[in-house]
PDB file of N, CA and C in Angstrom:
ATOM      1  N   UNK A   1     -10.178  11.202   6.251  1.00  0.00           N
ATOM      2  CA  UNK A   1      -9.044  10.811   7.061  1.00  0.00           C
ATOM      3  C   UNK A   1      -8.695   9.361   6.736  1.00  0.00           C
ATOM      4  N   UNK A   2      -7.442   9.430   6.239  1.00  0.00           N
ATOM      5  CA  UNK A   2      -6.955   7.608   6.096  1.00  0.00           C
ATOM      6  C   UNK A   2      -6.447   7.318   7.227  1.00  0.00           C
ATOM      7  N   UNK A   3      -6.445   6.095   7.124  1.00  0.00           N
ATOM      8  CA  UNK A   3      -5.639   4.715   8.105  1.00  0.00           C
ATOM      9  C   UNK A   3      -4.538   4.677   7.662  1.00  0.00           C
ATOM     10  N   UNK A   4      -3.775   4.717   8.356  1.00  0.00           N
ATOM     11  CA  UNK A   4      -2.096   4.772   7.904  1.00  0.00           C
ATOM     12  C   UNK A   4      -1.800   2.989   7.126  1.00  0.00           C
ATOM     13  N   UNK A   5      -1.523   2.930   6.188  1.00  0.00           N
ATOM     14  CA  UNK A   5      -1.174   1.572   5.360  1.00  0.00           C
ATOM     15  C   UNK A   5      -2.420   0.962   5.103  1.00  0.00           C
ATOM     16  N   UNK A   6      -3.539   1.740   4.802  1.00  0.00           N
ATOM     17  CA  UNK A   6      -4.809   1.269   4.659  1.00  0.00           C
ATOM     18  C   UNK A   6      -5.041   1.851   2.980  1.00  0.00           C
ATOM     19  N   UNK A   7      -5.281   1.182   2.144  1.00  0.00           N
ATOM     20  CA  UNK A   7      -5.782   1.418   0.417  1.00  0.00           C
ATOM     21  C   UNK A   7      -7.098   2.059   0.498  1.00  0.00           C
ATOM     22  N   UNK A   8      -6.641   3.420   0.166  1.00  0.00           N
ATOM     23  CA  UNK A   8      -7.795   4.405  -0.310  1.00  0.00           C
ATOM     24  C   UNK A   8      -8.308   4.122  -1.666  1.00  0.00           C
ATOM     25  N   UNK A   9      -8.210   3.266  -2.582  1.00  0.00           N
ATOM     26  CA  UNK A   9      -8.562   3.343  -3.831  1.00  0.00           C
ATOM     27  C   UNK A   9      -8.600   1.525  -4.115  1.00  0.00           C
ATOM     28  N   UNK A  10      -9.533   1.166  -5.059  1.00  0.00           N
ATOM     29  CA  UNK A  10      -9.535  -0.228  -5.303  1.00  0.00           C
ATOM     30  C   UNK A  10      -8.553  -0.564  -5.913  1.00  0.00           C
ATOM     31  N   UNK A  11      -7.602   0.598  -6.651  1.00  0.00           N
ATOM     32  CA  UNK A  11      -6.306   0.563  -6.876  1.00  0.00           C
ATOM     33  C   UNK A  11      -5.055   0.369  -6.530  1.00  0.00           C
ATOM     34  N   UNK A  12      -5.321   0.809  -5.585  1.00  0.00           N
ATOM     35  CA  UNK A  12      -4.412   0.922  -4.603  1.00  0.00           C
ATOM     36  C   UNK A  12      -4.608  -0.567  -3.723  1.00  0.00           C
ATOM     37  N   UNK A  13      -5.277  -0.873  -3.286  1.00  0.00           N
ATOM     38  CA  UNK A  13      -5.472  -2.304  -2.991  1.00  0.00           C
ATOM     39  C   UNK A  13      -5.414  -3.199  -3.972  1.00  0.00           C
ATOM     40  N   UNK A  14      -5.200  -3.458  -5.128  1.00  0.00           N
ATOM     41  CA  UNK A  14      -4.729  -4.156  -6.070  1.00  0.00           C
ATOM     42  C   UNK A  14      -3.067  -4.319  -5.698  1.00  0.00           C
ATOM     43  N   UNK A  15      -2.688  -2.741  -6.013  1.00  0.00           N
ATOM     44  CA  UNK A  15      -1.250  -2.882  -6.249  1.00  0.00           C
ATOM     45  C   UNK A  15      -0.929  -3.391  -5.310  1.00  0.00           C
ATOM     46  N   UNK A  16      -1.283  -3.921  -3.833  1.00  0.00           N
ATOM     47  CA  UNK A  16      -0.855  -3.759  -2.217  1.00  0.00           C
ATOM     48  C   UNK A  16      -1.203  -5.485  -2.440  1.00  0.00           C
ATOM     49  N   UNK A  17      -1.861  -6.280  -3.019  1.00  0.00           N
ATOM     50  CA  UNK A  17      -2.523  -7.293  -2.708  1.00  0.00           C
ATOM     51  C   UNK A  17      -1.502  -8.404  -2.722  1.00  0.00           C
ATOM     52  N   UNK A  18      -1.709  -8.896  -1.680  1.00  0.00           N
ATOM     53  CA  UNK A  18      -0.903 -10.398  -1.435  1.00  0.00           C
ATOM     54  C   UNK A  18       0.411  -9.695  -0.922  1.00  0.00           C
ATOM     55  N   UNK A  19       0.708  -8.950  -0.284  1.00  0.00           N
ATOM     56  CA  UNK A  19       2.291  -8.622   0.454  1.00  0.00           C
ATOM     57  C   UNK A  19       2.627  -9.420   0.940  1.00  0.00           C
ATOM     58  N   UNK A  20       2.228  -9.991   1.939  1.00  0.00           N
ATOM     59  CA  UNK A  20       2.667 -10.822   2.247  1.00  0.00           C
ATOM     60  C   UNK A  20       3.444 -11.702   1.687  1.00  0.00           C
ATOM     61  N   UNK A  21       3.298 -12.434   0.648  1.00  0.00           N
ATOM     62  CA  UNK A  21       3.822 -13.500   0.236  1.00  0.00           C
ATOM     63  C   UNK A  21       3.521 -15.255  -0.032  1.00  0.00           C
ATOM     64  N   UNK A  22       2.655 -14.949   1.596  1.00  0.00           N
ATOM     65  CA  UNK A  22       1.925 -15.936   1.472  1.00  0.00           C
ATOM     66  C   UNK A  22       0.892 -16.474   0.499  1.00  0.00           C
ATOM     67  N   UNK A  23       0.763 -17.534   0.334  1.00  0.00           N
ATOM     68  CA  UNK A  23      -0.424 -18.283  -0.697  1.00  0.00           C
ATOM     69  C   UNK A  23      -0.879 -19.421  -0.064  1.00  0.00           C
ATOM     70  N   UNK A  24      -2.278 -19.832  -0.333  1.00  0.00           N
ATOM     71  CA  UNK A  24      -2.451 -20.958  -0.623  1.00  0.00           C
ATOM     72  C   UNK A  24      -1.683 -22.193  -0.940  1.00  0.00           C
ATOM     73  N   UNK A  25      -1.097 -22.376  -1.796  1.00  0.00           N
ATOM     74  CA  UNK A  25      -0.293 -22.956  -2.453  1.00  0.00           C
ATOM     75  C   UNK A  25       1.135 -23.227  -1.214  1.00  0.00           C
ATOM     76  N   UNK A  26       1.438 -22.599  -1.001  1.00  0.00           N
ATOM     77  CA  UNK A  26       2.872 -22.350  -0.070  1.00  0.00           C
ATOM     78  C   UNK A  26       2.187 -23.207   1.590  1.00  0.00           C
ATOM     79  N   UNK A  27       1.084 -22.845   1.957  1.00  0.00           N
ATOM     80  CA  UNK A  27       0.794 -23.326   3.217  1.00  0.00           C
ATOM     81  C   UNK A  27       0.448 -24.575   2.884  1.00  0.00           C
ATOM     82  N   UNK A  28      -0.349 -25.236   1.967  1.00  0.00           N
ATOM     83  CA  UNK A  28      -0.511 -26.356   1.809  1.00  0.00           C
ATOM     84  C   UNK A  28       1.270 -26.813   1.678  1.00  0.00           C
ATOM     85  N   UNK A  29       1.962 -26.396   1.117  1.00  0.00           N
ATOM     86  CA  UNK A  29       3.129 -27.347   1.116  1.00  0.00           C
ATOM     87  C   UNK A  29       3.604 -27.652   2.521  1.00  0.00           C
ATOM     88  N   UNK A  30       3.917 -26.526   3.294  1.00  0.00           N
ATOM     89  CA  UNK A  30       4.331 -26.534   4.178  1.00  0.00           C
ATOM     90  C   UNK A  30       3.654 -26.937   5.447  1.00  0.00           C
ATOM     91  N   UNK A  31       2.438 -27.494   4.999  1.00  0.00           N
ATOM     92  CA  UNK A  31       1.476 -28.311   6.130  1.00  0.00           C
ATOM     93  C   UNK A  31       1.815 -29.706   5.563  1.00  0.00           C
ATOM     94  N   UNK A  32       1.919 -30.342   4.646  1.00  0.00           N
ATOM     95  CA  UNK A  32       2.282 -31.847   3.805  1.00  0.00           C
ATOM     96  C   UNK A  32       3.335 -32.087   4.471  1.00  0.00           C
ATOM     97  N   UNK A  33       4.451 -31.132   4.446  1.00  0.00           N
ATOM     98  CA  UNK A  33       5.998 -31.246   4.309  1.00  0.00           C
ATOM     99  C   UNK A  33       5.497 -31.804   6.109  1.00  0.00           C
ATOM    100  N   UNK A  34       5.423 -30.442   7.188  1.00  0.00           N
ATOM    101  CA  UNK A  34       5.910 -30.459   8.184  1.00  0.00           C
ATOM    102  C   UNK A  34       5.014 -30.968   9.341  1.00  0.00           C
ATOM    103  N   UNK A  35       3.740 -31.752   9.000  1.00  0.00           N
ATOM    104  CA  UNK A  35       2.565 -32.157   9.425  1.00  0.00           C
ATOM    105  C   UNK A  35       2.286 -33.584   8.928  1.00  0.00           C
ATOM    106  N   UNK A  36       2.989 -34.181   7.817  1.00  0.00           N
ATOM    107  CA  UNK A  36       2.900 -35.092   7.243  1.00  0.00           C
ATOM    108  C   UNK A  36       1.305 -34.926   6.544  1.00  0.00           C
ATOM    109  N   UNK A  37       0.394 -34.320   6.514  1.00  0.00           N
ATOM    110  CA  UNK A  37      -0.749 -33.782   6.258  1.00  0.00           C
ATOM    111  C   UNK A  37      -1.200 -34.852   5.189  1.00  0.00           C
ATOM    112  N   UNK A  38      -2.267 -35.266   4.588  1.00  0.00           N
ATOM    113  CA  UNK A  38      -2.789 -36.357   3.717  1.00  0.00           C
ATOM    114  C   UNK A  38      -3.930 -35.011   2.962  1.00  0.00           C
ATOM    115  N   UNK A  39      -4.747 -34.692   3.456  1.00  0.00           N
ATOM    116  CA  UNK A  39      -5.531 -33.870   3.018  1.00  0.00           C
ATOM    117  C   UNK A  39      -5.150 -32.410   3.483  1.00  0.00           C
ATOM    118  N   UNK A  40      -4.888 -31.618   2.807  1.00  0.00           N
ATOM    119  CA  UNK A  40      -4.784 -29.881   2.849  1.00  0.00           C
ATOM    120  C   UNK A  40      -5.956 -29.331   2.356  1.00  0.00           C
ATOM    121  N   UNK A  41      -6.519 -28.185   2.502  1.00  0.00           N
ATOM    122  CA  UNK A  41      -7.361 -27.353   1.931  1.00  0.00           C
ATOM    123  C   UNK A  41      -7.431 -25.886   2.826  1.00  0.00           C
ATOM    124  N   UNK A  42      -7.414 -25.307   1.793  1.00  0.00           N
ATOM    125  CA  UNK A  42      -6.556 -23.548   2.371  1.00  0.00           C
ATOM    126  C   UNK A  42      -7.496 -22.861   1.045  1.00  0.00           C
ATOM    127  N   UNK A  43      -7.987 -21.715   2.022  1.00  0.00           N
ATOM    128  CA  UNK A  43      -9.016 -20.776   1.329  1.00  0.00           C
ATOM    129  C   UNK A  43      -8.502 -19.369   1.627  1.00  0.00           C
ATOM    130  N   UNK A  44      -8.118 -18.945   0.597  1.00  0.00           N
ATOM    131  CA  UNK A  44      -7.784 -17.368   0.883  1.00  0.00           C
ATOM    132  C   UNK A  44      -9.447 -16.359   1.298  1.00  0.00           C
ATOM    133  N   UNK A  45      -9.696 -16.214   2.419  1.00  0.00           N
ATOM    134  CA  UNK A  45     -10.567 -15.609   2.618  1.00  0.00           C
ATOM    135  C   UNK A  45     -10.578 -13.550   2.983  1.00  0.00           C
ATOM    136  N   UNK A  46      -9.940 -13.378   2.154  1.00  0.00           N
ATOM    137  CA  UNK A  46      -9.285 -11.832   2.297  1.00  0.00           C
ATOM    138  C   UNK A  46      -9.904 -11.374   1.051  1.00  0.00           C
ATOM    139  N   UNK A  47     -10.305 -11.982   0.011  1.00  0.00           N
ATOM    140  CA  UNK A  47     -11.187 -10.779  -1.044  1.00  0.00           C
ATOM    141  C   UNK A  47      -9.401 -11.021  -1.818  1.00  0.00           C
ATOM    142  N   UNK A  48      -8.450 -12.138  -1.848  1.00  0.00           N
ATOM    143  CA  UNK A  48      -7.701 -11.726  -2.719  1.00  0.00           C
ATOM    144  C   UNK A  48      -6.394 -11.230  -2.256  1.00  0.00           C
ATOM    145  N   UNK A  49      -5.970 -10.780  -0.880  1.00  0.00           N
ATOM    146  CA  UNK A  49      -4.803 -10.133  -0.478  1.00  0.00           C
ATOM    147  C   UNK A  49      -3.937 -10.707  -0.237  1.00  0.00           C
ATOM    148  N   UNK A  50      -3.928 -11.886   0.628  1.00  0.00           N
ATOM    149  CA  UNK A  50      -3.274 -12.930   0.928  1.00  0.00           C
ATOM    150  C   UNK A  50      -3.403 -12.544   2.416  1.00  0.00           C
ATOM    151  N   UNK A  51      -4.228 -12.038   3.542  1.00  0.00           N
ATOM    152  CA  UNK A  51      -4.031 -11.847   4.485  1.00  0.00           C
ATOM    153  C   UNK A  51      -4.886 -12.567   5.623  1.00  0.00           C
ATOM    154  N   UNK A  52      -5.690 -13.482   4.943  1.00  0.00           N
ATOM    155  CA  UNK A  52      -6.884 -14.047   5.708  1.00  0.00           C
ATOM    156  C   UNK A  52      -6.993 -15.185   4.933  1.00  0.00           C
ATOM    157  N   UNK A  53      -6.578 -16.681   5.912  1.00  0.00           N
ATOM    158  CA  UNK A  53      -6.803 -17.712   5.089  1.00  0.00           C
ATOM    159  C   UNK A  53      -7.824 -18.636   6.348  1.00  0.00           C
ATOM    160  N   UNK A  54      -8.353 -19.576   5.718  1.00  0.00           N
ATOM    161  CA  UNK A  54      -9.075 -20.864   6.591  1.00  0.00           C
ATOM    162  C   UNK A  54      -8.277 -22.328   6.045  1.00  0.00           C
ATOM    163  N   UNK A  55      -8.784 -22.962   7.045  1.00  0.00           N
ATOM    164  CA  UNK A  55      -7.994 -24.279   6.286  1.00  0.00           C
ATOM    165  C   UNK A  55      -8.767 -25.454   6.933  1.00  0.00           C
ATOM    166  N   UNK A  56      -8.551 -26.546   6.141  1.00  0.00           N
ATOM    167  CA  UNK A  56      -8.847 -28.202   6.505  1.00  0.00           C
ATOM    168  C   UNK A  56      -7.304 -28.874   6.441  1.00  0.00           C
ATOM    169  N   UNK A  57      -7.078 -29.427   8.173  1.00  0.00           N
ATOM    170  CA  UNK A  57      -6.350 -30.394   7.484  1.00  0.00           C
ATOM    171  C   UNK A  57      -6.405 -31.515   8.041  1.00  0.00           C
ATOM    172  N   UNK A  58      -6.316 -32.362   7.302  1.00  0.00           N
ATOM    173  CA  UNK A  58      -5.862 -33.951   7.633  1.00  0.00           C
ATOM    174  C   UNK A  58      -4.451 -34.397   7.984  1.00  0.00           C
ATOM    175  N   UNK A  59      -4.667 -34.896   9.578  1.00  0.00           N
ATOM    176  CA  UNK A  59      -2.998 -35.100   9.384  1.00  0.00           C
ATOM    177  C   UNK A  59      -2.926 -36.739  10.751  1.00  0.00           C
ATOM    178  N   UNK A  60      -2.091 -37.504  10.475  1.00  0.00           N
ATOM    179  CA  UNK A  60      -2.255 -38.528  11.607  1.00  0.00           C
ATOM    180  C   UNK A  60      -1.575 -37.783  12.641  1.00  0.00           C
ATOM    181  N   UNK A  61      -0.858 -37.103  12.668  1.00  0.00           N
ATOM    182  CA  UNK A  61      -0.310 -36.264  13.844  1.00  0.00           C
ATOM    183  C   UNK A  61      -1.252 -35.661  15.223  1.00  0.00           C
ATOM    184  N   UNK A  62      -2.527 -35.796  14.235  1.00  0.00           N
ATOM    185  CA  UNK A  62      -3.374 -34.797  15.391  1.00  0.00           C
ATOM    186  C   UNK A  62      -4.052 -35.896  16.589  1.00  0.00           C
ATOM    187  N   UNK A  63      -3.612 -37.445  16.379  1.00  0.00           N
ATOM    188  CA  UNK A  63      -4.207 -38.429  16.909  1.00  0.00           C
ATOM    189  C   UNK A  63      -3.967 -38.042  18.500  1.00  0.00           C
ATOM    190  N   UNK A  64      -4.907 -38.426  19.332  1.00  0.00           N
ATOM    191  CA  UNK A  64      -5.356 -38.405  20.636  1.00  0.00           C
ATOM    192  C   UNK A  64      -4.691 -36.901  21.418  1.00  0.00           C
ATOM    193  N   UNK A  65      -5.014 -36.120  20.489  1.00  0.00           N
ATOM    194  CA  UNK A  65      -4.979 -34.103  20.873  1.00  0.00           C
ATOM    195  C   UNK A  65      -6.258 -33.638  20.521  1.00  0.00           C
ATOM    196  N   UNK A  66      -6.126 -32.492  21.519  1.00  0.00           N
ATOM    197  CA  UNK A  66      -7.379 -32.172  21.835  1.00  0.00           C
ATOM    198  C   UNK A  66      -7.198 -30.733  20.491  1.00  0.00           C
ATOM    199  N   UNK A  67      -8.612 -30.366  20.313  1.00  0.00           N
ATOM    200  CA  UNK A  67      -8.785 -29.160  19.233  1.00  0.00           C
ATOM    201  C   UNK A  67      -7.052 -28.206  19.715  1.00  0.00           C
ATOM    202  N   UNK A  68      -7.107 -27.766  21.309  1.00  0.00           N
ATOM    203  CA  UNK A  68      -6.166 -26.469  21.404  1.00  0.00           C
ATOM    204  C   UNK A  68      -4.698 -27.259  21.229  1.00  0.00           C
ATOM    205  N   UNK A  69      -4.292 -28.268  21.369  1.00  0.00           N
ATOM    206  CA  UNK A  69      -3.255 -28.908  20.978  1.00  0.00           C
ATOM    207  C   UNK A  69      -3.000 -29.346  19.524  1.00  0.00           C
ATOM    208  N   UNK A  70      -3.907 -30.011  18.844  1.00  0.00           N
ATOM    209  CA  UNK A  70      -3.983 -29.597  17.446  1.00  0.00           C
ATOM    210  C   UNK A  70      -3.736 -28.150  16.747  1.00  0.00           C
ATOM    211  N   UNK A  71      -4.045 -27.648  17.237  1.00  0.00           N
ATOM    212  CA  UNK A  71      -4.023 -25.770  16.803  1.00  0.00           C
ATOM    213  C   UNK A  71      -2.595 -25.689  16.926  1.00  0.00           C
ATOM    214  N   UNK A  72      -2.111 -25.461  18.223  1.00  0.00           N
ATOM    215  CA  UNK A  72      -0.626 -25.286  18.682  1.00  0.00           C
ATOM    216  C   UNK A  72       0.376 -25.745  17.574  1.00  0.00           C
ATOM    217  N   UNK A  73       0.029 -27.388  17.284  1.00  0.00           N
ATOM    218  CA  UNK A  73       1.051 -28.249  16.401  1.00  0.00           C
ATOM    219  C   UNK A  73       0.984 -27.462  14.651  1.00  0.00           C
ATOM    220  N   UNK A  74      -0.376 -26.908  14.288  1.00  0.00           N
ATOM    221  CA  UNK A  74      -0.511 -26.110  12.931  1.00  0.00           C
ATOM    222  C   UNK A  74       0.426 -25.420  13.341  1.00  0.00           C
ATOM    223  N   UNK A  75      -0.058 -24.054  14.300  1.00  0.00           N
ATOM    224  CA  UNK A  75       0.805 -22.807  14.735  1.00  0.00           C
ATOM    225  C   UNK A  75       1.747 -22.766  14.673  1.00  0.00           C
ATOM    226  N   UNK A  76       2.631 -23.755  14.958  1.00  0.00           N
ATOM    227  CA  UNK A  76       4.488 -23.726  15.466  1.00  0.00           C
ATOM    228  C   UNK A  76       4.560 -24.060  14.135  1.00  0.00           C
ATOM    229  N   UNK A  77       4.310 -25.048  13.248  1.00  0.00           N
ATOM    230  CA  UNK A  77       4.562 -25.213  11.854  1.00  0.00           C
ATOM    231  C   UNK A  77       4.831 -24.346  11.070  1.00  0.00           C
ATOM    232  N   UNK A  78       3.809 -23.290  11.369  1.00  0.00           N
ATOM    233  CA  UNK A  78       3.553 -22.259  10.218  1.00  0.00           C
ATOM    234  C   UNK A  78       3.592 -20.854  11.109  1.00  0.00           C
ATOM    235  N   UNK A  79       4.797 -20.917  12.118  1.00  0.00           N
ATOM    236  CA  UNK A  79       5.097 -19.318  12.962  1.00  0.00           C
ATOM    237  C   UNK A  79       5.524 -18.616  11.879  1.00  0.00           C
ATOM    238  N   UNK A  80       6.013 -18.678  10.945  1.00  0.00           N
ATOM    239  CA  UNK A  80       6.265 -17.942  10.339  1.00  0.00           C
ATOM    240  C   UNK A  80       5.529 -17.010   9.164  1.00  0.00           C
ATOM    241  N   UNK A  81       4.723 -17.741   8.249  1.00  0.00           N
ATOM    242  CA  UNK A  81       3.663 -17.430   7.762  1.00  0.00           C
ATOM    243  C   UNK A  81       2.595 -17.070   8.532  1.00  0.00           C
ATOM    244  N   UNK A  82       2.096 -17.238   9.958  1.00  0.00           N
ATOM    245  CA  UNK A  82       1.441 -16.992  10.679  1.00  0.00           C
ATOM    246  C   UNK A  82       1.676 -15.294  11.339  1.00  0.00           C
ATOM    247  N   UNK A  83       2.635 -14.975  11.382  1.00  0.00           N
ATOM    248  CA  UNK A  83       3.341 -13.472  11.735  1.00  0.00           C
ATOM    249  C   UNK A  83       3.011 -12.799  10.542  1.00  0.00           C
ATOM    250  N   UNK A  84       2.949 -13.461   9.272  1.00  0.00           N
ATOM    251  CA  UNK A  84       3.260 -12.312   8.034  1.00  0.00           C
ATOM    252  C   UNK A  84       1.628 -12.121   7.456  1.00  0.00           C
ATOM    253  N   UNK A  85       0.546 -12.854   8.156  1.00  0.00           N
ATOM    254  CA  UNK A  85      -0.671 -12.683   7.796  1.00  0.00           C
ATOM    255  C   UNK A  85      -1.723 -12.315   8.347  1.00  0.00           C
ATOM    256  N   UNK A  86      -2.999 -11.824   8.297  1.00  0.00           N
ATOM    257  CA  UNK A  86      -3.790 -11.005   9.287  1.00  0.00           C
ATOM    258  C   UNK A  86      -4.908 -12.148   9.945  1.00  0.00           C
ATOM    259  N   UNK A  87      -5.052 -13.423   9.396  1.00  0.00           N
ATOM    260  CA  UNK A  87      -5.466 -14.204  10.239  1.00  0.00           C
ATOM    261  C   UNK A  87      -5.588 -15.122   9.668  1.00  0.00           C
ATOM    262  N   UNK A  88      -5.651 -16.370  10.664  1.00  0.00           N
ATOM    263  CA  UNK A  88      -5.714 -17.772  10.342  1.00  0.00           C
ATOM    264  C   UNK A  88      -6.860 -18.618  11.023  1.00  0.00           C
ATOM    265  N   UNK A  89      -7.528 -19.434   9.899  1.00  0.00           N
ATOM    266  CA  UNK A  89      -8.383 -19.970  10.748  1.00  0.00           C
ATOM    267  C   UNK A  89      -8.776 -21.556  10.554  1.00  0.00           C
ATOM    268  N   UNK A  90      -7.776 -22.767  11.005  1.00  0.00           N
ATOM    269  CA  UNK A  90      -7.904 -24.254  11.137  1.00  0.00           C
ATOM    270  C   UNK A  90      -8.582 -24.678  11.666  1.00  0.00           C
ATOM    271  N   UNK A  91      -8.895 -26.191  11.101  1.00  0.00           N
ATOM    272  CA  UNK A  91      -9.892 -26.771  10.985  1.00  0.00           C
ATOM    273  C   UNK A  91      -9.025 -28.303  11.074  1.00  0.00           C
ATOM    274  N   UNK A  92      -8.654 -29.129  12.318  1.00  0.00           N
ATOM    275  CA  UNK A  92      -7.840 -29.786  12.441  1.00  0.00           C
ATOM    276  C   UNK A  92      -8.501 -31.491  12.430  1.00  0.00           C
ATOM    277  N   UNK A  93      -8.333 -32.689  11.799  1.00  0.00           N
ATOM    278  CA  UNK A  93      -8.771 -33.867  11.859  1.00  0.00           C
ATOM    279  C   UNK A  93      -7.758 -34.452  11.254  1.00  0.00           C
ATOM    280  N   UNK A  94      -8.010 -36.086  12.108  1.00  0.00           N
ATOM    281  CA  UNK A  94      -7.286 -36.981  11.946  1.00  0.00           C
ATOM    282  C   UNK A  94      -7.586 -38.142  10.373  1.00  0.00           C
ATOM    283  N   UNK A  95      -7.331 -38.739  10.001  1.00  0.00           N
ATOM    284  CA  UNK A  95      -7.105 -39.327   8.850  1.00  0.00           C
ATOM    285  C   UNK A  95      -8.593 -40.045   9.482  1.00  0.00           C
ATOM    286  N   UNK A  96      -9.000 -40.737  10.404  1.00  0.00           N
ATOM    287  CA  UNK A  96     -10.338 -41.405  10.881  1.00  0.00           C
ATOM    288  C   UNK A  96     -11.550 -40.220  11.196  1.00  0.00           C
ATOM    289  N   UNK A  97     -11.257 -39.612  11.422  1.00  0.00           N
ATOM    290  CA  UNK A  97     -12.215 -38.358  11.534  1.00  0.00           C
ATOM    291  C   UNK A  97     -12.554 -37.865  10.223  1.00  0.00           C
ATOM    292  N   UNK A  98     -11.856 -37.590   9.006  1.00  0.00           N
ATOM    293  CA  UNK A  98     -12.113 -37.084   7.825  1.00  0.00           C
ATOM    294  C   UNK A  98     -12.720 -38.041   7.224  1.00  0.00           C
ATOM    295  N   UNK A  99     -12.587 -39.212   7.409  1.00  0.00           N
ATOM    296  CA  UNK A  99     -13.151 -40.475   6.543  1.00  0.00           C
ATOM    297  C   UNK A  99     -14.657 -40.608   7.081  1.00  0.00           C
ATOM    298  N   UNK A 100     -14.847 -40.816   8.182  1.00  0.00           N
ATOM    299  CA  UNK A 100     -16.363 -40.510   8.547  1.00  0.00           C
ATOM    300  C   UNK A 100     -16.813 -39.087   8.485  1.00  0.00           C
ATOM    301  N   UNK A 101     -16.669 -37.974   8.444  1.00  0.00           N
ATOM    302  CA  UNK A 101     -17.006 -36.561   7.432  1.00  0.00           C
ATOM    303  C   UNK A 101     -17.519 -36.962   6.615  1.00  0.00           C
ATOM    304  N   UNK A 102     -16.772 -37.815   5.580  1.00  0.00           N
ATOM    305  CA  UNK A 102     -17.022 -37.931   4.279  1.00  0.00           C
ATOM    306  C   UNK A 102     -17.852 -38.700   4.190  1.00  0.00           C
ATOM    307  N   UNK A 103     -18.171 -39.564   4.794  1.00  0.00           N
ATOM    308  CA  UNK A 103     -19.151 -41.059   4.671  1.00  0.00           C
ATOM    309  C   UNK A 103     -17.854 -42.065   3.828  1.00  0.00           C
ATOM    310  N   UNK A 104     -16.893 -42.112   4.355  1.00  0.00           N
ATOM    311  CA  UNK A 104     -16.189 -42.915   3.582  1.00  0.00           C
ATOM    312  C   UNK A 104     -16.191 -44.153   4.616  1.00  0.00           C
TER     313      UNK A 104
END
């Protein structure tokens, strides 16, 4: 018994892979562009589909917000790519927060 829009074949999930549209590449822009973002980092974590990404970002925007307000400000950025993918998962810091991460 299949799952309706579910790839019965590793083939078939090839041909299906990345519908979305979304990339890597595309969310980092559109986190730079609309976040002013300094550091991006976006991991397609889907095995390849484009439907499951994680991310780091650096942005001065996120200054004196809390994690769920940080989230919100990604979210509304990226409602749109956010609808067309099966999940998202940020990782939000400020330009002083990433620098001590790093030991910088």
């Amino acid at each position: 018994m299949s799952t309706a829009g579910a790839a019965e074949t590793d083939t078939e999930a090839a041909a299906t892979a990345n519908t979305s549209g979304i990339t890597a590449q595309s969310l980092t822009a559109t986190l730079r562009e609309k976040l002013e973002a300094s550091h991006v980092d976006i991991n397609d974590i889907s095995g390849g589909c484009g439907q499951a990404f994680e991310a780091m970002i650096v942005s001065p925007l996120f200054a004196k917000k809390n994690t769920l307000a940080r989230h919100r400000l990604v979210n509304s950025a990226l409602r749109t790519e956010i609808a067309a993918i099966h999940a998202w998962t940020p990782r939000c810091m400020t330009p002083e927060e990433w620098e001590a991460k790093q030991g910088l």
